[in-house]
PDBML (XML) file of the C-alpha atoms, coordinates in Angstrom:
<?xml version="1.0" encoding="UTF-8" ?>
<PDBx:datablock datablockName="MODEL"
   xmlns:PDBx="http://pdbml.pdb.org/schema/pdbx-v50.xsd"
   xmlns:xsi="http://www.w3.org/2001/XMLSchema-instance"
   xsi:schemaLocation="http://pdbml.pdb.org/schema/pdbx-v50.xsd pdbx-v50.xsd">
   <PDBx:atom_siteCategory>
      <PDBx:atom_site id="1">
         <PDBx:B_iso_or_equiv>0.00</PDBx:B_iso_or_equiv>
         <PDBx:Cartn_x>-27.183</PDBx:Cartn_x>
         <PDBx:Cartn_y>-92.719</PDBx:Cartn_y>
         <PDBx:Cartn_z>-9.912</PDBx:Cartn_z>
         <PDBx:auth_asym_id>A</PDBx:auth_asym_id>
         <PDBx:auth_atom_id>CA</PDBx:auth_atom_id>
         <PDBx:auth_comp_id>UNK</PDBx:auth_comp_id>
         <PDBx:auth_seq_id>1</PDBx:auth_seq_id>
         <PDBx:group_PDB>ATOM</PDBx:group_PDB>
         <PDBx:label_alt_id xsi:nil="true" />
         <PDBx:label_asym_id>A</PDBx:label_asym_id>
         <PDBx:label_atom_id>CA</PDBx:label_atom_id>
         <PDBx:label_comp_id>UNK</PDBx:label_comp_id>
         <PDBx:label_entity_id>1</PDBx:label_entity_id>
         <PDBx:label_seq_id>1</PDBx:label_seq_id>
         <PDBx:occupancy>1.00</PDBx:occupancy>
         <PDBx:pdbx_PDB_model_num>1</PDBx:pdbx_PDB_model_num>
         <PDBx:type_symbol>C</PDBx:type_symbol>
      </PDBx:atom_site>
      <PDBx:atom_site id="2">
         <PDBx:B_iso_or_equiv>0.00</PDBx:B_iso_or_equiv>
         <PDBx:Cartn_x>-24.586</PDBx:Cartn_x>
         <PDBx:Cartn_y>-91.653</PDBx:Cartn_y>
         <PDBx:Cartn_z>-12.661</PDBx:Cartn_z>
         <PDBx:auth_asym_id>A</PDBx:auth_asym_id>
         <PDBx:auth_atom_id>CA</PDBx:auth_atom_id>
         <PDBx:auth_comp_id>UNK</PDBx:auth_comp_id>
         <PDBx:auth_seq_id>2</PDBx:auth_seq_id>
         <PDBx:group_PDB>ATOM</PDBx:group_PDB>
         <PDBx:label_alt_id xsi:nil="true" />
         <PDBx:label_asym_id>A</PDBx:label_asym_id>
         <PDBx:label_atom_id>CA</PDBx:label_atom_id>
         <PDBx:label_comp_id>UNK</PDBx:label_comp_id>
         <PDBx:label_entity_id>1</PDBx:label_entity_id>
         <PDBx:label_seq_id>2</PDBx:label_seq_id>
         <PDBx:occupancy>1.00</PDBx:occupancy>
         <PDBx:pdbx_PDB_model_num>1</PDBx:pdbx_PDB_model_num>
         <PDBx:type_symbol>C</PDBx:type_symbol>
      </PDBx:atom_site>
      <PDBx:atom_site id="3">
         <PDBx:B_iso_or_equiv>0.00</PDBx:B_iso_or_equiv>
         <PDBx:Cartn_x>-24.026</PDBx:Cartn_x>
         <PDBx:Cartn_y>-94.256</PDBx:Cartn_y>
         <PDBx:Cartn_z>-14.840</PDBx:Cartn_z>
         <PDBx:auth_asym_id>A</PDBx:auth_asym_id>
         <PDBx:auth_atom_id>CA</PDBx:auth_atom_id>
         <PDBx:auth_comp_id>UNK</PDBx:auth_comp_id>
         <PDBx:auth_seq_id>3</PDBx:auth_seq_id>
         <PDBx:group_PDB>ATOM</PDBx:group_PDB>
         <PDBx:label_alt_id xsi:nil="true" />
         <PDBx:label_asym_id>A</PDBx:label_asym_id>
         <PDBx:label_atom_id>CA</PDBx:label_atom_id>
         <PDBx:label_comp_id>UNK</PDBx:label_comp_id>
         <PDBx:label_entity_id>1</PDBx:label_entity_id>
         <PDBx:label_seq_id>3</PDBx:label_seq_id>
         <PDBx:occupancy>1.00</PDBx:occupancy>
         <PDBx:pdbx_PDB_model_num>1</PDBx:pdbx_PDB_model_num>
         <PDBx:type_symbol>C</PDBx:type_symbol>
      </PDBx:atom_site>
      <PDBx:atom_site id="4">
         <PDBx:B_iso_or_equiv>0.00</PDBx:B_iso_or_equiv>
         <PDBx:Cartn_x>-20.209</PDBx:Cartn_x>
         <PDBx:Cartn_y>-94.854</PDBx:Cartn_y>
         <PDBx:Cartn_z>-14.037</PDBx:Cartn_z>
         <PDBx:auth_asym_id>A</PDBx:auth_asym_id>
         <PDBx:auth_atom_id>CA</PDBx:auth_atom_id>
         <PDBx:auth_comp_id>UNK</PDBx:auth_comp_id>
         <PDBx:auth_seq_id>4</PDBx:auth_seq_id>
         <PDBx:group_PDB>ATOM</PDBx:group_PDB>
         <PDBx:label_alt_id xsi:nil="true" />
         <PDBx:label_asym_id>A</PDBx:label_asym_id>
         <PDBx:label_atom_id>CA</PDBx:label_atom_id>
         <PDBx:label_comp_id>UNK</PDBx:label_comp_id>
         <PDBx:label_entity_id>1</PDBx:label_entity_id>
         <PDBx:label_seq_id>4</PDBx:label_seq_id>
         <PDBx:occupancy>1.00</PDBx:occupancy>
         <PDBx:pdbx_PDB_model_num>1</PDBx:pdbx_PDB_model_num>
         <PDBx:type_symbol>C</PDBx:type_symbol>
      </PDBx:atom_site>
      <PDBx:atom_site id="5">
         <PDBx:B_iso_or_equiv>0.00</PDBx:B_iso_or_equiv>
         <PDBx:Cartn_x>-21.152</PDBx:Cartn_x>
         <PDBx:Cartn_y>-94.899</PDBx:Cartn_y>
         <PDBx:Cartn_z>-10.522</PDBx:Cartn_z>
         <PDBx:auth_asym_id>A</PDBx:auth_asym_id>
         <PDBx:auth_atom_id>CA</PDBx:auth_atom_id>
         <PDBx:auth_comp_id>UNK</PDBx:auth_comp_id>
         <PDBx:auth_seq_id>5</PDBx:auth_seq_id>
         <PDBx:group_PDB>ATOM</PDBx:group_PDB>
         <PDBx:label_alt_id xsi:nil="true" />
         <PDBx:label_asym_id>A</PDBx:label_asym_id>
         <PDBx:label_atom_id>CA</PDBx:label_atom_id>
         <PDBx:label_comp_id>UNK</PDBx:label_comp_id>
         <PDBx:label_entity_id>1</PDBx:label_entity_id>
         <PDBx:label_seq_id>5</PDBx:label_seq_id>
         <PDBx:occupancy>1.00</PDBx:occupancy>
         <PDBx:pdbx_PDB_model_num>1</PDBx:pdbx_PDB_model_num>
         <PDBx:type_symbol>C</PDBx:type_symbol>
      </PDBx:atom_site>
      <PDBx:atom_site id="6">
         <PDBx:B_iso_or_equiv>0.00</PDBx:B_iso_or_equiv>
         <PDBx:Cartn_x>-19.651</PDBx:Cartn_x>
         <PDBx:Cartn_y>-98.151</PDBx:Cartn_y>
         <PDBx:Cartn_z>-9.122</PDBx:Cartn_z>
         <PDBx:auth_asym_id>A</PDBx:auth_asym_id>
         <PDBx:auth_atom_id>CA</PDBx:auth_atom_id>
         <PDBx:auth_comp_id>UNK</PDBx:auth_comp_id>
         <PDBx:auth_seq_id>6</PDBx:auth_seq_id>
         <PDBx:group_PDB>ATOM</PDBx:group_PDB>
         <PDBx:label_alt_id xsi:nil="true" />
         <PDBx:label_asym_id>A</PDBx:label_asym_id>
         <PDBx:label_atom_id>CA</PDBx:label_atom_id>
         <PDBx:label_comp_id>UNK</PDBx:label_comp_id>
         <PDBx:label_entity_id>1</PDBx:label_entity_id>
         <PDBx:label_seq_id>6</PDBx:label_seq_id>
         <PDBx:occupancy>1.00</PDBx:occupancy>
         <PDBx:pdbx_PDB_model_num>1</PDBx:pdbx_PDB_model_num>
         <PDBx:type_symbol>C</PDBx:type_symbol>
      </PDBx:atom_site>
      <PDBx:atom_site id="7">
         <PDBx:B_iso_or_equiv>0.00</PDBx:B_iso_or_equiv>
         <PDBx:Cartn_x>-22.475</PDBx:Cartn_x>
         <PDBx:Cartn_y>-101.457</PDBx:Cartn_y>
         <PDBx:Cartn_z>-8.585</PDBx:Cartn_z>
         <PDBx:auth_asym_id>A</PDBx:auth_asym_id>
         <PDBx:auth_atom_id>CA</PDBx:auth_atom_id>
         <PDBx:auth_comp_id>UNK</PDBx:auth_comp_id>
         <PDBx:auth_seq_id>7</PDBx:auth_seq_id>
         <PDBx:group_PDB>ATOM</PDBx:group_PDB>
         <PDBx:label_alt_id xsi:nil="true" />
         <PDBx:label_asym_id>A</PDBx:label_asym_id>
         <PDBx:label_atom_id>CA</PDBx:label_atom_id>
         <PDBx:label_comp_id>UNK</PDBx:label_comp_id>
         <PDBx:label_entity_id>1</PDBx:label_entity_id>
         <PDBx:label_seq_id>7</PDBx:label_seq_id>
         <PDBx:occupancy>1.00</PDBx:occupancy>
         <PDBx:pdbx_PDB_model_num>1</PDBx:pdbx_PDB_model_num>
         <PDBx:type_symbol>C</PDBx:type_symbol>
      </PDBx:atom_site>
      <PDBx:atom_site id="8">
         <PDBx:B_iso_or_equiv>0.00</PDBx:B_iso_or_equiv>
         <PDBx:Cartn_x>-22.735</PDBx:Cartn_x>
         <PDBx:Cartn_y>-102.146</PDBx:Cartn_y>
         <PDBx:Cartn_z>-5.274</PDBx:Cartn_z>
         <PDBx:auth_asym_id>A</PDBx:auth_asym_id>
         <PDBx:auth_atom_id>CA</PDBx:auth_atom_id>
         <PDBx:auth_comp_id>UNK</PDBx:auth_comp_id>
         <PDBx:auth_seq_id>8</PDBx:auth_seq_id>
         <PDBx:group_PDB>ATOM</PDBx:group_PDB>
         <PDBx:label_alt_id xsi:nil="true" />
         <PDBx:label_asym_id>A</PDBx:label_asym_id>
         <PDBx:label_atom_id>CA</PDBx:label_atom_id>
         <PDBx:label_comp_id>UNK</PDBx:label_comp_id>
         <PDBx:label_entity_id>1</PDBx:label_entity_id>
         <PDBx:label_seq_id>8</PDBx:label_seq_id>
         <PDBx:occupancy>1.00</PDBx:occupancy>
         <PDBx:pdbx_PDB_model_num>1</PDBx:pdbx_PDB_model_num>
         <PDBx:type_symbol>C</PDBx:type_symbol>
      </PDBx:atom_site>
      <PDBx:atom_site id="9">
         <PDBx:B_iso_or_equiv>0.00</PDBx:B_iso_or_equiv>
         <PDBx:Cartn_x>-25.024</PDBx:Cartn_x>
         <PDBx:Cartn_y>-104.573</PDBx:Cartn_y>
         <PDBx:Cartn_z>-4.454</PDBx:Cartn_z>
         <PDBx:auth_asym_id>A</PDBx:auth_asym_id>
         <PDBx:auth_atom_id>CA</PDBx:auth_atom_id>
         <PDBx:auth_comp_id>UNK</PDBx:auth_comp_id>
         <PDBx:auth_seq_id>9</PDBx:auth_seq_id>
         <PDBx:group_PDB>ATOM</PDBx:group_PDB>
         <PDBx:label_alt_id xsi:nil="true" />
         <PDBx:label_asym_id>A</PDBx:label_asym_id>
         <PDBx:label_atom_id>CA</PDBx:label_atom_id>
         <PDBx:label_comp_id>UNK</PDBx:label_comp_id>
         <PDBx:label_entity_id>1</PDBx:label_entity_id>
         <PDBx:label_seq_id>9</PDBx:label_seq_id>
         <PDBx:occupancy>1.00</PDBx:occupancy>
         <PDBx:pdbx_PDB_model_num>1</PDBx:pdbx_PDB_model_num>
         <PDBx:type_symbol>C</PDBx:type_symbol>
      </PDBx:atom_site>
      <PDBx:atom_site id="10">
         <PDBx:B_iso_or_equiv>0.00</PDBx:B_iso_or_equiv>
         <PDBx:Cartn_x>-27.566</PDBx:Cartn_x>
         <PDBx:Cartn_y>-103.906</PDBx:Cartn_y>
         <PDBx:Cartn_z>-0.976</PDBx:Cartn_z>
         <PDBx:auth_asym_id>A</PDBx:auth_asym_id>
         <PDBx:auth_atom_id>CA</PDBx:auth_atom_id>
         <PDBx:auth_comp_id>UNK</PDBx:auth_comp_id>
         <PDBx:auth_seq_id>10</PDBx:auth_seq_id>
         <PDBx:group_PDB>ATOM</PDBx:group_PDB>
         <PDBx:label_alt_id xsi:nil="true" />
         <PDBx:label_asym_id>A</PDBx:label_asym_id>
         <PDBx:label_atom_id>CA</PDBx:label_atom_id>
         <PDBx:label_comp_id>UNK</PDBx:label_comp_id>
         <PDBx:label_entity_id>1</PDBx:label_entity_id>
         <PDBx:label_seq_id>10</PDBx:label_seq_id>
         <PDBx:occupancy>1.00</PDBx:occupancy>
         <PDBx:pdbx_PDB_model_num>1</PDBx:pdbx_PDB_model_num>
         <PDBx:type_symbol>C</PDBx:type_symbol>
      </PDBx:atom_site>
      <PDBx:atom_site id="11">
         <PDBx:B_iso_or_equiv>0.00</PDBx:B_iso_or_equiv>
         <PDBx:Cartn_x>-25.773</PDBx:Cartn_x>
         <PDBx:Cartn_y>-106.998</PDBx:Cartn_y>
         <PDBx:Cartn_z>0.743</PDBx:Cartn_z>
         <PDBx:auth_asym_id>A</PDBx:auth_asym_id>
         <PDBx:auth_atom_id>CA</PDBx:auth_atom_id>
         <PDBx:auth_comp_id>UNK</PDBx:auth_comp_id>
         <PDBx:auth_seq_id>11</PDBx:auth_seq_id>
         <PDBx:group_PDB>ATOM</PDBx:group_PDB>
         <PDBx:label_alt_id xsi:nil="true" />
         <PDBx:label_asym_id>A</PDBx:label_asym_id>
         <PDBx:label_atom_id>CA</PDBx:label_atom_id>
         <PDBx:label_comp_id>UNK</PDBx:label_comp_id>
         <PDBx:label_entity_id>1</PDBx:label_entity_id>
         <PDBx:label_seq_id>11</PDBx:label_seq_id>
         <PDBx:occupancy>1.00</PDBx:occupancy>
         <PDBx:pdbx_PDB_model_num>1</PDBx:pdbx_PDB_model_num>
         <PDBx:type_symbol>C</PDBx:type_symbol>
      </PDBx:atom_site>
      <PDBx:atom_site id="12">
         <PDBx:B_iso_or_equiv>0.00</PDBx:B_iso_or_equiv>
         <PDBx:Cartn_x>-22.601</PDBx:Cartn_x>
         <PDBx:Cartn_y>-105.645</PDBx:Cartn_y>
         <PDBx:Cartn_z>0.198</PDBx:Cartn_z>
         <PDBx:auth_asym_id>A</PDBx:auth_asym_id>
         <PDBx:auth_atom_id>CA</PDBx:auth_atom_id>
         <PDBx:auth_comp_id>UNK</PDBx:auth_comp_id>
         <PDBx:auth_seq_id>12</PDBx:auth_seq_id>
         <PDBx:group_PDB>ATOM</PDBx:group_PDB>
         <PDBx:label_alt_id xsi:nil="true" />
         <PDBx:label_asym_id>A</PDBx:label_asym_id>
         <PDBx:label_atom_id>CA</PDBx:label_atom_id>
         <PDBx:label_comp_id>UNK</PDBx:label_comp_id>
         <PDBx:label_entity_id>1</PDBx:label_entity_id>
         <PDBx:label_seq_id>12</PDBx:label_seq_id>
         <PDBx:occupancy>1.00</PDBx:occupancy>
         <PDBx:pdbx_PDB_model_num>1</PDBx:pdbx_PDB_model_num>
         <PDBx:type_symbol>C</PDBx:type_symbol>
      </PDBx:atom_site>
      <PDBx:atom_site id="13">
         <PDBx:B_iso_or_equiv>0.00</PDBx:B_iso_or_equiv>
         <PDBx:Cartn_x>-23.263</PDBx:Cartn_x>
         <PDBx:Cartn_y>-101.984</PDBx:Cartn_y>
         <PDBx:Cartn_z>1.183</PDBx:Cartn_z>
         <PDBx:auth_asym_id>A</PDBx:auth_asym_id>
         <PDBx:auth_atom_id>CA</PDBx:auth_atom_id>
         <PDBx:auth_comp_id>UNK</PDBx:auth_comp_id>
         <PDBx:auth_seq_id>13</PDBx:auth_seq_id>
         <PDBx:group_PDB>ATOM</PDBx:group_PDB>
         <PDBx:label_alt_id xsi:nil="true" />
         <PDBx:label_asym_id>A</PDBx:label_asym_id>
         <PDBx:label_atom_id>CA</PDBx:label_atom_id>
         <PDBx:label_comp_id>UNK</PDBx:label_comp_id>
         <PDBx:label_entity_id>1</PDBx:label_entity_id>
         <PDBx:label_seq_id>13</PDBx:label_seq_id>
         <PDBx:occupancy>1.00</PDBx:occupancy>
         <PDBx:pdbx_PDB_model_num>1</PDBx:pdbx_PDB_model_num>
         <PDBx:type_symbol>C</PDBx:type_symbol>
      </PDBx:atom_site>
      <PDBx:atom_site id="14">
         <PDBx:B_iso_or_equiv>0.00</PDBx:B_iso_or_equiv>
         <PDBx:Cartn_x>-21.013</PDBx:Cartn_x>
         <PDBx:Cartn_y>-101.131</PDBx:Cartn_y>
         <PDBx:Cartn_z>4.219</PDBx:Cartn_z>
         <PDBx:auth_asym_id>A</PDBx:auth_asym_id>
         <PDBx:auth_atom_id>CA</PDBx:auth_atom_id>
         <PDBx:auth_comp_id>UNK</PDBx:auth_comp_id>
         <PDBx:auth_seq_id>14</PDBx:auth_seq_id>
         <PDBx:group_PDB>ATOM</PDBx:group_PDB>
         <PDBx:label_alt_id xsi:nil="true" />
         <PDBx:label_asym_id>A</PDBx:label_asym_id>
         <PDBx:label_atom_id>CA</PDBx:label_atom_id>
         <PDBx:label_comp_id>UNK</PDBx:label_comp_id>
         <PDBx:label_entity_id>1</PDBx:label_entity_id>
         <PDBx:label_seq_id>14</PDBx:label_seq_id>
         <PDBx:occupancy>1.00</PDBx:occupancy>
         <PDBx:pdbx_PDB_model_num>1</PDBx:pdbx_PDB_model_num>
         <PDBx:type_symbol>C</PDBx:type_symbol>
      </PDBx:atom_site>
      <PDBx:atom_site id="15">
         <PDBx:B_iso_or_equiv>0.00</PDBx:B_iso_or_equiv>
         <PDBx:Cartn_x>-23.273</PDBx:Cartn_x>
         <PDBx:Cartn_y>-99.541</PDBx:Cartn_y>
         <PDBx:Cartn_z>7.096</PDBx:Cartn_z>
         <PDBx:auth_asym_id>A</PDBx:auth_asym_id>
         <PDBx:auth_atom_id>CA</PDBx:auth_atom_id>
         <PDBx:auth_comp_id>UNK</PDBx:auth_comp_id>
         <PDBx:auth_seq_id>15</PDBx:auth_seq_id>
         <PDBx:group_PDB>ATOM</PDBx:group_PDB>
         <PDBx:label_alt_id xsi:nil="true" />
         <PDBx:label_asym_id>A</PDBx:label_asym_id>
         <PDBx:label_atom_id>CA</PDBx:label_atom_id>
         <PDBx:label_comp_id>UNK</PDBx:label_comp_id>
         <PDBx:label_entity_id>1</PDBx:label_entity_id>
         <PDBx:label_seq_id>15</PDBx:label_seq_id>
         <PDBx:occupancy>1.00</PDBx:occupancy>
         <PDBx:pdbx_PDB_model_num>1</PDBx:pdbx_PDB_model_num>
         <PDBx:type_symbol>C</PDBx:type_symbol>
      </PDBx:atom_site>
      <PDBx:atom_site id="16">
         <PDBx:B_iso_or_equiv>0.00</PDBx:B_iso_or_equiv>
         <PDBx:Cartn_x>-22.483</PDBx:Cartn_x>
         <PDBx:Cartn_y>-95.771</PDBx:Cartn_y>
         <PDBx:Cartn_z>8.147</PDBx:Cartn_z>
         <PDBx:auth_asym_id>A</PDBx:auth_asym_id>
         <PDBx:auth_atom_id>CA</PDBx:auth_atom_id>
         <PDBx:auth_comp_id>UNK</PDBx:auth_comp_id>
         <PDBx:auth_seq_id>16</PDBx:auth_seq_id>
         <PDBx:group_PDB>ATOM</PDBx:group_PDB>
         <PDBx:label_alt_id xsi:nil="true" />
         <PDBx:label_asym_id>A</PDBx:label_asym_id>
         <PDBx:label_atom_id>CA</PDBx:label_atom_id>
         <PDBx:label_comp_id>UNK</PDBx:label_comp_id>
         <PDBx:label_entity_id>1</PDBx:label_entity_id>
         <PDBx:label_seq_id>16</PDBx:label_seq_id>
         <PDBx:occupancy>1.00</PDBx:occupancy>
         <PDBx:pdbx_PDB_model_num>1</PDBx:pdbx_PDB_model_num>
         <PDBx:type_symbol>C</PDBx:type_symbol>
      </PDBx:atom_site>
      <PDBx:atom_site id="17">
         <PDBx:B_iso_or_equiv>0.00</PDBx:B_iso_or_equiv>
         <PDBx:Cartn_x>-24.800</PDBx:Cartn_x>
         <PDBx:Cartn_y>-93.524</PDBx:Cartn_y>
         <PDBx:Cartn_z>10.188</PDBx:Cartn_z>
         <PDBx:auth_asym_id>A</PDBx:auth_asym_id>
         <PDBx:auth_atom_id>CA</PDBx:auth_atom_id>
         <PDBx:auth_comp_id>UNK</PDBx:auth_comp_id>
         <PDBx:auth_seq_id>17</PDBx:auth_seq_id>
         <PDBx:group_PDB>ATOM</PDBx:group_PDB>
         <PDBx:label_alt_id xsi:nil="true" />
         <PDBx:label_asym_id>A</PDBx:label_asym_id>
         <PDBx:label_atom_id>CA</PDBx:label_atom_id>
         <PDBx:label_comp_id>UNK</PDBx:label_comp_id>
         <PDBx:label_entity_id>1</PDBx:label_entity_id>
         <PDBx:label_seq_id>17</PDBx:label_seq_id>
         <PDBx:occupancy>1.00</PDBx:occupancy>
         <PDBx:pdbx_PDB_model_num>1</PDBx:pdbx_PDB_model_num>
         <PDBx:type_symbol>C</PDBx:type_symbol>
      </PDBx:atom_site>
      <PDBx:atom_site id="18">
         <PDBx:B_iso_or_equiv>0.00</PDBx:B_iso_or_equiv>
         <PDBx:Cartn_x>-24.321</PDBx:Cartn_x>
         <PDBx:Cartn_y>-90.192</PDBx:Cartn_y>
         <PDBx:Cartn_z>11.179</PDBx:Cartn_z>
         <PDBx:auth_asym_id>A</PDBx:auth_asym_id>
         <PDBx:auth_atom_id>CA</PDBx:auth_atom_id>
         <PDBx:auth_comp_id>UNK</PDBx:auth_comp_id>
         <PDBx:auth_seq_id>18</PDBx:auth_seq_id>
         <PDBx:group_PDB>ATOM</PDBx:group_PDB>
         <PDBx:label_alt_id xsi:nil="true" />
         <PDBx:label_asym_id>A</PDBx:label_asym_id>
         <PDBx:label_atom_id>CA</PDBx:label_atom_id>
         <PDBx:label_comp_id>UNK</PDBx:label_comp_id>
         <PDBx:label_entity_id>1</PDBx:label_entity_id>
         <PDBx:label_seq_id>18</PDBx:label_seq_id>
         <PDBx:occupancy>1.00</PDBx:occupancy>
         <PDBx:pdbx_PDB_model_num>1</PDBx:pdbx_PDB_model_num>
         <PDBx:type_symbol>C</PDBx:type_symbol>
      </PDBx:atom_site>
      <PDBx:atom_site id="19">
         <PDBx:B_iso_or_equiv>0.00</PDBx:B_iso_or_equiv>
         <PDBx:Cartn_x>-26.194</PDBx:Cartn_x>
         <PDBx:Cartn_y>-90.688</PDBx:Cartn_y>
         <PDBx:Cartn_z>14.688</PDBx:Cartn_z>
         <PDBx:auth_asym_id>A</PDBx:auth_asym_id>
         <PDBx:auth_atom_id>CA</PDBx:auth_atom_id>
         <PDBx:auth_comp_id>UNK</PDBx:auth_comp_id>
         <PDBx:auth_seq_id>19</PDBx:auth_seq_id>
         <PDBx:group_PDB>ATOM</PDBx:group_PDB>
         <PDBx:label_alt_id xsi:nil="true" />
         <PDBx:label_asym_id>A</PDBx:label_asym_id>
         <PDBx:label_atom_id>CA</PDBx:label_atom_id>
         <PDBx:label_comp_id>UNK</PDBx:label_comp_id>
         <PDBx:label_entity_id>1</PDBx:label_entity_id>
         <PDBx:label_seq_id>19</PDBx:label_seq_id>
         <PDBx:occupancy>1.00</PDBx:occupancy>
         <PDBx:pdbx_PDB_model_num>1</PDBx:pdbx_PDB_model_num>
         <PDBx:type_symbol>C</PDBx:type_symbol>
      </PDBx:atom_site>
      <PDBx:atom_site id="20">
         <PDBx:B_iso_or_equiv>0.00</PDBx:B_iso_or_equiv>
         <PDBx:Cartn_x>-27.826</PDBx:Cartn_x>
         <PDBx:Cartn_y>-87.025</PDBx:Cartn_y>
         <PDBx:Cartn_z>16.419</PDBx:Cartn_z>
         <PDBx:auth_asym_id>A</PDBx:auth_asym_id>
         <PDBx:auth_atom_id>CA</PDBx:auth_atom_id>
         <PDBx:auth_comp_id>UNK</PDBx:auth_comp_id>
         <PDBx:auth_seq_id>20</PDBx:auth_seq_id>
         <PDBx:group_PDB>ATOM</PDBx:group_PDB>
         <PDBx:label_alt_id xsi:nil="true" />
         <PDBx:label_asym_id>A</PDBx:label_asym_id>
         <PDBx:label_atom_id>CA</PDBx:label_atom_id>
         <PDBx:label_comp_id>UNK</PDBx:label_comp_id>
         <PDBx:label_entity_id>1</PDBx:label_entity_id>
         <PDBx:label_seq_id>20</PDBx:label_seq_id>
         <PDBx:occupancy>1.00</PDBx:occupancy>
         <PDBx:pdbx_PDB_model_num>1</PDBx:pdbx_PDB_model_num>
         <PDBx:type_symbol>C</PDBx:type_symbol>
      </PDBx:atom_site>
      <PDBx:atom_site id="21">
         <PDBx:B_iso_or_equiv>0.00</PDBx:B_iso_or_equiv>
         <PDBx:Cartn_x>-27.706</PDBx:Cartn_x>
         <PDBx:Cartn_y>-85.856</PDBx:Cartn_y>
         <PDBx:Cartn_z>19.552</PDBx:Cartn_z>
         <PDBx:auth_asym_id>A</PDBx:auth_asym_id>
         <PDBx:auth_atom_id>CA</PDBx:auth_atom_id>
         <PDBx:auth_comp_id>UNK</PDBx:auth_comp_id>
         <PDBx:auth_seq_id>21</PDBx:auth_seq_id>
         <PDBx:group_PDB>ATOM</PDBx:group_PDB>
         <PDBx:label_alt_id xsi:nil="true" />
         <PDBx:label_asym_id>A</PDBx:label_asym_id>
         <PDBx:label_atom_id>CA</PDBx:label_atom_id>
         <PDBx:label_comp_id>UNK</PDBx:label_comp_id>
         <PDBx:label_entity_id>1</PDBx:label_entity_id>
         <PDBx:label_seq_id>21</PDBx:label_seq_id>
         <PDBx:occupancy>1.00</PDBx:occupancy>
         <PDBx:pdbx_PDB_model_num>1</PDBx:pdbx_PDB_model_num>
         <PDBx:type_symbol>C</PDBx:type_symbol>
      </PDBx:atom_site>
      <PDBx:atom_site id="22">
         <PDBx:B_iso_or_equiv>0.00</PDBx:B_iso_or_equiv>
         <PDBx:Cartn_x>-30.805</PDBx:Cartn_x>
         <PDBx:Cartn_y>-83.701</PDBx:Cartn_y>
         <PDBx:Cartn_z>20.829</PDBx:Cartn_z>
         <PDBx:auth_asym_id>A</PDBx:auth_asym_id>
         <PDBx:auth_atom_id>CA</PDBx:auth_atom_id>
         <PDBx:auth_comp_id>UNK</PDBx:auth_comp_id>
         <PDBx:auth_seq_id>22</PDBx:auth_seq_id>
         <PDBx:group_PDB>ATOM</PDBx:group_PDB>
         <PDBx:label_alt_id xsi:nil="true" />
         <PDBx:label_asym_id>A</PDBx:label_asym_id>
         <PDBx:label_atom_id>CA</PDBx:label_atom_id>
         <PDBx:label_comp_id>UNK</PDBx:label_comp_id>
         <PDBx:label_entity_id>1</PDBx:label_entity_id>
         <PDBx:label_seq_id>22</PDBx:label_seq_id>
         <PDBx:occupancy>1.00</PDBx:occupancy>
         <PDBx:pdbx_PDB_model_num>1</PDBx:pdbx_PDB_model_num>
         <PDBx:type_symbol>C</PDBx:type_symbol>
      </PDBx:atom_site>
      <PDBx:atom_site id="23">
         <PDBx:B_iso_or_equiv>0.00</PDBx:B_iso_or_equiv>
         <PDBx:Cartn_x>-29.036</PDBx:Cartn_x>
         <PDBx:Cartn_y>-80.642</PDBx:Cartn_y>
         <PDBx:Cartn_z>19.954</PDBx:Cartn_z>
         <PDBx:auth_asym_id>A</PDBx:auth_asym_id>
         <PDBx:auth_atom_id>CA</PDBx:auth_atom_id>
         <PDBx:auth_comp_id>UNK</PDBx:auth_comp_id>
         <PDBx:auth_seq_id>23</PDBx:auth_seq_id>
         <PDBx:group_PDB>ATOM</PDBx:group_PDB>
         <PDBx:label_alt_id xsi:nil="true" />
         <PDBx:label_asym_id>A</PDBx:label_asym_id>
         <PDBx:label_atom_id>CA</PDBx:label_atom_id>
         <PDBx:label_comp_id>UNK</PDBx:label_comp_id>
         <PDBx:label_entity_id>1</PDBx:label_entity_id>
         <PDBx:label_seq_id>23</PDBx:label_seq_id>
         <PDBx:occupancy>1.00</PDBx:occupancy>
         <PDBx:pdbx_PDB_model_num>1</PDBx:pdbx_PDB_model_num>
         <PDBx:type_symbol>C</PDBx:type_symbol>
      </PDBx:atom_site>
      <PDBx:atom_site id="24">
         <PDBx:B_iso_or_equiv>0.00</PDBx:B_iso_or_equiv>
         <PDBx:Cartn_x>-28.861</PDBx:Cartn_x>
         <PDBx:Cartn_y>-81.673</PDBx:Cartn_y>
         <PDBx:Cartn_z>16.297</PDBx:Cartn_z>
         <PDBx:auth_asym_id>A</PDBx:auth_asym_id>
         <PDBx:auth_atom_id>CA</PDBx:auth_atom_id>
         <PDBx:auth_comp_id>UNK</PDBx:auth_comp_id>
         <PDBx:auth_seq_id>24</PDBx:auth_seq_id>
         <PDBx:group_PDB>ATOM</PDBx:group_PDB>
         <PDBx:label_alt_id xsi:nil="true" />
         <PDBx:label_asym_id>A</PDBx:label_asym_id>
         <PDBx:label_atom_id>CA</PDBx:label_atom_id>
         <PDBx:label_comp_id>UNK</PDBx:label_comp_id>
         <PDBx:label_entity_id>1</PDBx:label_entity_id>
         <PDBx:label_seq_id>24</PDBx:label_seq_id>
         <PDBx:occupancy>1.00</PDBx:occupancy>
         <PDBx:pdbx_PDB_model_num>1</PDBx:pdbx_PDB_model_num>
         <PDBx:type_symbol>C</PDBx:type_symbol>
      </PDBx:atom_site>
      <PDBx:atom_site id="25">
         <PDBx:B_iso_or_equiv>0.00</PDBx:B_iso_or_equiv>
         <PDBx:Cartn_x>-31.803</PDBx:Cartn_x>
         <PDBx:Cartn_y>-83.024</PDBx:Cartn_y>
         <PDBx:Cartn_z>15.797</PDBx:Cartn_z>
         <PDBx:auth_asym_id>A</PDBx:auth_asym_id>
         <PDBx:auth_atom_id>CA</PDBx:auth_atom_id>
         <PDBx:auth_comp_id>UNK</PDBx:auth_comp_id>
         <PDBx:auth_seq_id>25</PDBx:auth_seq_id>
         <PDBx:group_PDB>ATOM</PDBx:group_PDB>
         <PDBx:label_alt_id xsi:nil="true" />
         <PDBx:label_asym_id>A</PDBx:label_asym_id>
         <PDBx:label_atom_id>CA</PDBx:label_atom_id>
         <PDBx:label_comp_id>UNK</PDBx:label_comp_id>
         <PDBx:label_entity_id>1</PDBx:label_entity_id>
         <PDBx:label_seq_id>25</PDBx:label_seq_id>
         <PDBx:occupancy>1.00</PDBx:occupancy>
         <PDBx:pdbx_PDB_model_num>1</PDBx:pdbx_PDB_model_num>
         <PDBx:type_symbol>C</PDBx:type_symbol>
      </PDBx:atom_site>
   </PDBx:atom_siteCategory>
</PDBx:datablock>
């Protein structure tokens, strides 16, 4: 990553998914 790009550690990393239909996929 850039290196001003904020630390986030993995157990703090808020979940987001894009989920696909069929279509999409």
């Amino acid at each position: 990553v850039p290196l001003d790009d904020e630390v986030i550690a993995d157990e703090n990393v808020e979940t987001k998914w894009d989920v696909l239909d069929d279509d999409r996929l």
